[in-house]
C-alpha atoms as a PDB file:
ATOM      1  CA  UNK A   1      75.145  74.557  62.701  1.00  0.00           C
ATOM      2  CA  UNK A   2      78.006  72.774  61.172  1.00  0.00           C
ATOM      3  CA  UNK A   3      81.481  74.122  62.035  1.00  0.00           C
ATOM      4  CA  UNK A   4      83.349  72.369  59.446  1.00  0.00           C
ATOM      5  CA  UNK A   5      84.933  70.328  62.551  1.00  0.00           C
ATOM      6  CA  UNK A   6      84.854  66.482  62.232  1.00  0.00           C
ATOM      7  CA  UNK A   7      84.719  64.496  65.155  1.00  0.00           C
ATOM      8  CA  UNK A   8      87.052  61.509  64.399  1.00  0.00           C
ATOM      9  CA  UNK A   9      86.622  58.697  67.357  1.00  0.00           C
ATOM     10  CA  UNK A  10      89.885  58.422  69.356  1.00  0.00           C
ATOM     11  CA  UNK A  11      90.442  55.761  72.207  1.00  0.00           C
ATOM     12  CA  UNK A  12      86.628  55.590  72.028  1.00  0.00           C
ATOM     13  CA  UNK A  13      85.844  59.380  72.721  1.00  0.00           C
ATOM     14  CA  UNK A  14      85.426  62.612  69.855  1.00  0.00           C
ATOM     15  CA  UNK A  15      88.698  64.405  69.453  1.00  0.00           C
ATOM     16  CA  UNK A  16      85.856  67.496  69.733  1.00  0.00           C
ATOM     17  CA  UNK A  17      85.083  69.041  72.909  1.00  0.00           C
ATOM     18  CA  UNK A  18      81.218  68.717  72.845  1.00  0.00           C
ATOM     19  CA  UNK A  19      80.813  69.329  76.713  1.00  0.00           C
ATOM     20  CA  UNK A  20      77.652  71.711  76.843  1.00  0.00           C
ATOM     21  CA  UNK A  21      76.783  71.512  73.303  1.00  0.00           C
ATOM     22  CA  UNK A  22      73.670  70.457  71.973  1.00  0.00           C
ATOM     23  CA  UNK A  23      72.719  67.470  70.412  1.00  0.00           C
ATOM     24  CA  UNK A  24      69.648  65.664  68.561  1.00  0.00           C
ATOM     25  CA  UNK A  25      69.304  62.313  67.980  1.00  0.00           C
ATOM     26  CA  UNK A  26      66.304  60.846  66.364  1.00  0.00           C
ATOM     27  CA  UNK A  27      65.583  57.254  66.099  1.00  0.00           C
ATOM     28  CA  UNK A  28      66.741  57.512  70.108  1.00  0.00           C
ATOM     29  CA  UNK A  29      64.264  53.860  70.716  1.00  0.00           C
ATOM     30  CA  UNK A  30      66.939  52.120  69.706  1.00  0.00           C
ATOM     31  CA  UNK A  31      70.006  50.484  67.562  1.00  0.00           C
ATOM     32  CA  UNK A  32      72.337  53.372  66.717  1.00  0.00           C
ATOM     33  CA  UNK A  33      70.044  55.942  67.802  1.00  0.00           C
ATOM     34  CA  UNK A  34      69.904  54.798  71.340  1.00  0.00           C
ATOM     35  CA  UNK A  35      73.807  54.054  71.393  1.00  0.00           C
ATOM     36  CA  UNK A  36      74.606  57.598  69.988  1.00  0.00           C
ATOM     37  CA  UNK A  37      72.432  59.073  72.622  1.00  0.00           C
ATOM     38  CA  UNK A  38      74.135  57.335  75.672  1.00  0.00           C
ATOM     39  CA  UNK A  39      77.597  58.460  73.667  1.00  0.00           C
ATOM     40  CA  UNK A  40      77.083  61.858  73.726  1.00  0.00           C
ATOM     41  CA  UNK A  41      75.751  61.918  77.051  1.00  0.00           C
ATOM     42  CA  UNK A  42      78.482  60.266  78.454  1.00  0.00           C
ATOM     43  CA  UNK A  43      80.720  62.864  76.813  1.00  0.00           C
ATOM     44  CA  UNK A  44      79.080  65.607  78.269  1.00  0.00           C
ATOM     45  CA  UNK A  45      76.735  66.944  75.448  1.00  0.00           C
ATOM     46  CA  UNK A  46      73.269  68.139  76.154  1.00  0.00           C
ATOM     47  CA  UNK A  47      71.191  65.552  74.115  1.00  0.00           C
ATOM     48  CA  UNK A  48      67.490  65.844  72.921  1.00  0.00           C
ATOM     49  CA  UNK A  49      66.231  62.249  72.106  1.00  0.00           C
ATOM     50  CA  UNK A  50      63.175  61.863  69.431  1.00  0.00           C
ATOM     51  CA  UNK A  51      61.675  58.985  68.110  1.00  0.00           C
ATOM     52  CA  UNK A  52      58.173  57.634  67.626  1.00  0.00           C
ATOM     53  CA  UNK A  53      57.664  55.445  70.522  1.00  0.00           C
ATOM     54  CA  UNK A  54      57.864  57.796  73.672  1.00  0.00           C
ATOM     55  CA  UNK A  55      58.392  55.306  76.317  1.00  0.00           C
ATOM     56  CA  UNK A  56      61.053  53.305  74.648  1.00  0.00           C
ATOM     57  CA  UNK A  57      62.795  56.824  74.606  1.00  0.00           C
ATOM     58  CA  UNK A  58      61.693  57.543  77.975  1.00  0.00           C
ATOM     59  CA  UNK A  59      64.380  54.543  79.352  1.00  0.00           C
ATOM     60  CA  UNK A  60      67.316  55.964  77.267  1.00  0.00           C
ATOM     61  CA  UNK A  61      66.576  59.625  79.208  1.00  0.00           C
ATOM     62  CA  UNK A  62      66.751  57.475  82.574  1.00  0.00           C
ATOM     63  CA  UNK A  63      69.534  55.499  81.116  1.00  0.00           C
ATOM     64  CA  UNK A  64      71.312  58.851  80.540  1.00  0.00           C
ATOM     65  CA  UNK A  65      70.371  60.335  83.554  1.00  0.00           C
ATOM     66  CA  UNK A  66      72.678  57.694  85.119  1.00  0.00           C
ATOM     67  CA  UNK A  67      75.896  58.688  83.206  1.00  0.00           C
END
């Protein structure tokens, strides 16, 4: 649901608290799929990852996982 917050990149991290919120990212293989994923992992989001090829997406969850 859209809260009518942007989230404007500062110093490389959203000016948005999205600890424990939930997040889904398709195209998650890779490109800016994959590179959104790891981002909002990193920031503490929970992220669901889709895209076609399920072992490509597979390494982004480990990748994650390692954040």
């Amino acid at each position: 649901m859209y809260s009518g917050n942007t989230a404007v990149l500062k110093e490389g991290r959203p000016s948005v608290d999205i600890v424990d919120r939930v997040a889904v990212v398709t195209g998650a293989e890779s490109g800016l799929g994959r590179a959104t994923a790891l981002a909002l992992t990193k920031a503490g989001a929970r992220v669901a990852v889709l895209d076609r090829n399920a072992k490509a997406v597979r390494s982004v969850v480990e990748l994650s996982a390692l954040t």
